[in-house]
C-alpha atoms as a PDB file:
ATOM      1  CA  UNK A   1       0.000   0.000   0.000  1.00  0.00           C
ATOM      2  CA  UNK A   2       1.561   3.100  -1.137  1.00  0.00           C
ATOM      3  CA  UNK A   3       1.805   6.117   1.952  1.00  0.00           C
ATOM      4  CA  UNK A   4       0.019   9.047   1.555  1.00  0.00           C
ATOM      5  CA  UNK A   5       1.974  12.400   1.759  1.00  0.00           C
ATOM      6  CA  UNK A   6      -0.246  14.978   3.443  1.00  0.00           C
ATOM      7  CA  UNK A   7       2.395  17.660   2.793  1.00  0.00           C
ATOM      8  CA  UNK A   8       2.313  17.338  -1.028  1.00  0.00           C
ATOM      9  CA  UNK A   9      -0.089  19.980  -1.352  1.00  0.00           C
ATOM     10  CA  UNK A  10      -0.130  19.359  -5.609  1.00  0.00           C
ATOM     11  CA  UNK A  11      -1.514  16.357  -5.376  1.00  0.00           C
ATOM     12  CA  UNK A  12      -4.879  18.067  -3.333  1.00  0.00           C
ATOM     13  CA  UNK A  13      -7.150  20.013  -5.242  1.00  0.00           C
ATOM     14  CA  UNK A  14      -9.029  22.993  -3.823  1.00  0.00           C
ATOM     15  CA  UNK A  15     -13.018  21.930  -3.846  1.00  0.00           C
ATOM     16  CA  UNK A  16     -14.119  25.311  -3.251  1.00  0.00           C
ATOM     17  CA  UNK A  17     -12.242  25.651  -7.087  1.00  0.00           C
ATOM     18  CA  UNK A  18     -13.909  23.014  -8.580  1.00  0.00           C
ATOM     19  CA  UNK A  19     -17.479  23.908  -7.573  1.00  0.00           C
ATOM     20  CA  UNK A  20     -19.856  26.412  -9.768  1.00  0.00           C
ATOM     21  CA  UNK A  21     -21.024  29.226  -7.479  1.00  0.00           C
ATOM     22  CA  UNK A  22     -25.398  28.832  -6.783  1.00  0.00           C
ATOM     23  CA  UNK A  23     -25.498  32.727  -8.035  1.00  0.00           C
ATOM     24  CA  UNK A  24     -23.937  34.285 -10.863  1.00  0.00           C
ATOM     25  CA  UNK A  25     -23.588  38.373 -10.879  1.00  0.00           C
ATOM     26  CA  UNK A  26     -24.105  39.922 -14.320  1.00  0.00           C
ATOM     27  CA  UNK A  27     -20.673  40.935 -15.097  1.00  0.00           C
ATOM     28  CA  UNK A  28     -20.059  37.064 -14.361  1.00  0.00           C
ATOM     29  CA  UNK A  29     -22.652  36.060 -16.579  1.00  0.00           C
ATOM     30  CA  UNK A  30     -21.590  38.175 -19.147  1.00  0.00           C
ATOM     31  CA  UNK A  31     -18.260  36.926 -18.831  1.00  0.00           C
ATOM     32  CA  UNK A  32     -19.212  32.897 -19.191  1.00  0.00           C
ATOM     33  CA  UNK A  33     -21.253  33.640 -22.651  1.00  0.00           C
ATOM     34  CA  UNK A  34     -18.997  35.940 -23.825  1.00  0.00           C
ATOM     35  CA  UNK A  35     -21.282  38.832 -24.459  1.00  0.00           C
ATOM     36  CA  UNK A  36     -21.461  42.515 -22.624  1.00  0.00           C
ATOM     37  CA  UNK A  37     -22.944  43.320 -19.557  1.00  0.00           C
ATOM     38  CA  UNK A  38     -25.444  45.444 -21.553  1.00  0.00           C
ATOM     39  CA  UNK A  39     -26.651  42.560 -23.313  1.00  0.00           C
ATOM     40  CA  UNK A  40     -27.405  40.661 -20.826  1.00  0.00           C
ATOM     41  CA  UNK A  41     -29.264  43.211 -19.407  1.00  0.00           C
ATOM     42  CA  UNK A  42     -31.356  43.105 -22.771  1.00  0.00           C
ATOM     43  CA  UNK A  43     -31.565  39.201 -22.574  1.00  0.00           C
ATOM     44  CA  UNK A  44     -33.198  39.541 -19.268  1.00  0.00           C
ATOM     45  CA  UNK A  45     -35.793  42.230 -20.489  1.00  0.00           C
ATOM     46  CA  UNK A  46     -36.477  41.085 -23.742  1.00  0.00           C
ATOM     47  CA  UNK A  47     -35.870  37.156 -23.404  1.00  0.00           C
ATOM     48  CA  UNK A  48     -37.061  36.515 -20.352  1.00  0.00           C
ATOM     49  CA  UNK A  49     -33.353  35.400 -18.718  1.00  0.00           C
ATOM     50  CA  UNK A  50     -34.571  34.110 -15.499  1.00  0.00           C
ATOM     51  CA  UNK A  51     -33.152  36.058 -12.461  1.00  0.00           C
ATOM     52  CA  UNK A  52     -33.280  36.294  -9.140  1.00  0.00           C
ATOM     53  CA  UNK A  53     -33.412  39.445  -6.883  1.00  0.00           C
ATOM     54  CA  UNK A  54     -32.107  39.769  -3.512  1.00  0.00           C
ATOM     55  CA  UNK A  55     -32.893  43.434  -2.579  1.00  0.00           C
ATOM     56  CA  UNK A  56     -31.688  45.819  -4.941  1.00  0.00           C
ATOM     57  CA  UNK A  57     -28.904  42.767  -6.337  1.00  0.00           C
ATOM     58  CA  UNK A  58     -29.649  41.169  -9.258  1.00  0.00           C
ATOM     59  CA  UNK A  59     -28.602  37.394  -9.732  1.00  0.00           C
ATOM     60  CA  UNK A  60     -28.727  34.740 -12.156  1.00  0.00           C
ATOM     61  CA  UNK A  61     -28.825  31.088 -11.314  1.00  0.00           C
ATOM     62  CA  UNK A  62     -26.187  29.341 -12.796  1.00  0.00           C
ATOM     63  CA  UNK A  63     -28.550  26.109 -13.207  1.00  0.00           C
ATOM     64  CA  UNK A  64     -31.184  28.513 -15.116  1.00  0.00           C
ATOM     65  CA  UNK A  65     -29.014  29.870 -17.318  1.00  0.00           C
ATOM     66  CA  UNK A  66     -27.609  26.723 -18.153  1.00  0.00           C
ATOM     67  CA  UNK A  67     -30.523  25.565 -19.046  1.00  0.00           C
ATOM     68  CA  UNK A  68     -32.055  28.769 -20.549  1.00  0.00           C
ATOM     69  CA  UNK A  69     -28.616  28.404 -23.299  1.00  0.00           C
ATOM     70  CA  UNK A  70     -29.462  24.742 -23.930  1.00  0.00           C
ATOM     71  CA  UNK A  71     -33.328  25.622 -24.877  1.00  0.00           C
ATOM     72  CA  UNK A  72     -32.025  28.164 -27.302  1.00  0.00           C
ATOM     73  CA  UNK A  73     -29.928  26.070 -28.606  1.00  0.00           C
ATOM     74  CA  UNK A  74     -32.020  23.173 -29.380  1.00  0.00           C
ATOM     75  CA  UNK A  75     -34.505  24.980 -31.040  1.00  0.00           C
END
């Protein structure tokens, strides 16, 4: 049985790093589909981008906007 090193810290990844966050910001949204801030904006007037509002904060789920993207793009 081969020892474990606990002091090799390359061999650990960081699960915080490896997780999606719950709640994207727009700039962050923006950011994943590659598009400006001000469309998204647009998307979530005219499109109906799902969102969620926490006081004055808007937020978009990043489960709903995955799957928001994958009904646009099968049909």
């Amino acid at each position: 049985m081969k020892k474990i090193d606990n002091n090799d810290r390359s061999t650990i990844t960081n699960k915080a790093e490896e997780q999606t966050p719950l709640l994207l910001t727009i700039p962050q949204a923006a950011e994943m589909m590659h598009i400006s801030e001000a469309m998204v904006y647009k998307l979530i007037q005219n499109q109906s981008l799902p969102v969620v509002k926490l006081g004055r904060a808007t937020r978009i789920r990043y489960a709903a906007l995955d799957m928001w993207l994958q009904e646009r793009e099968d049909g």
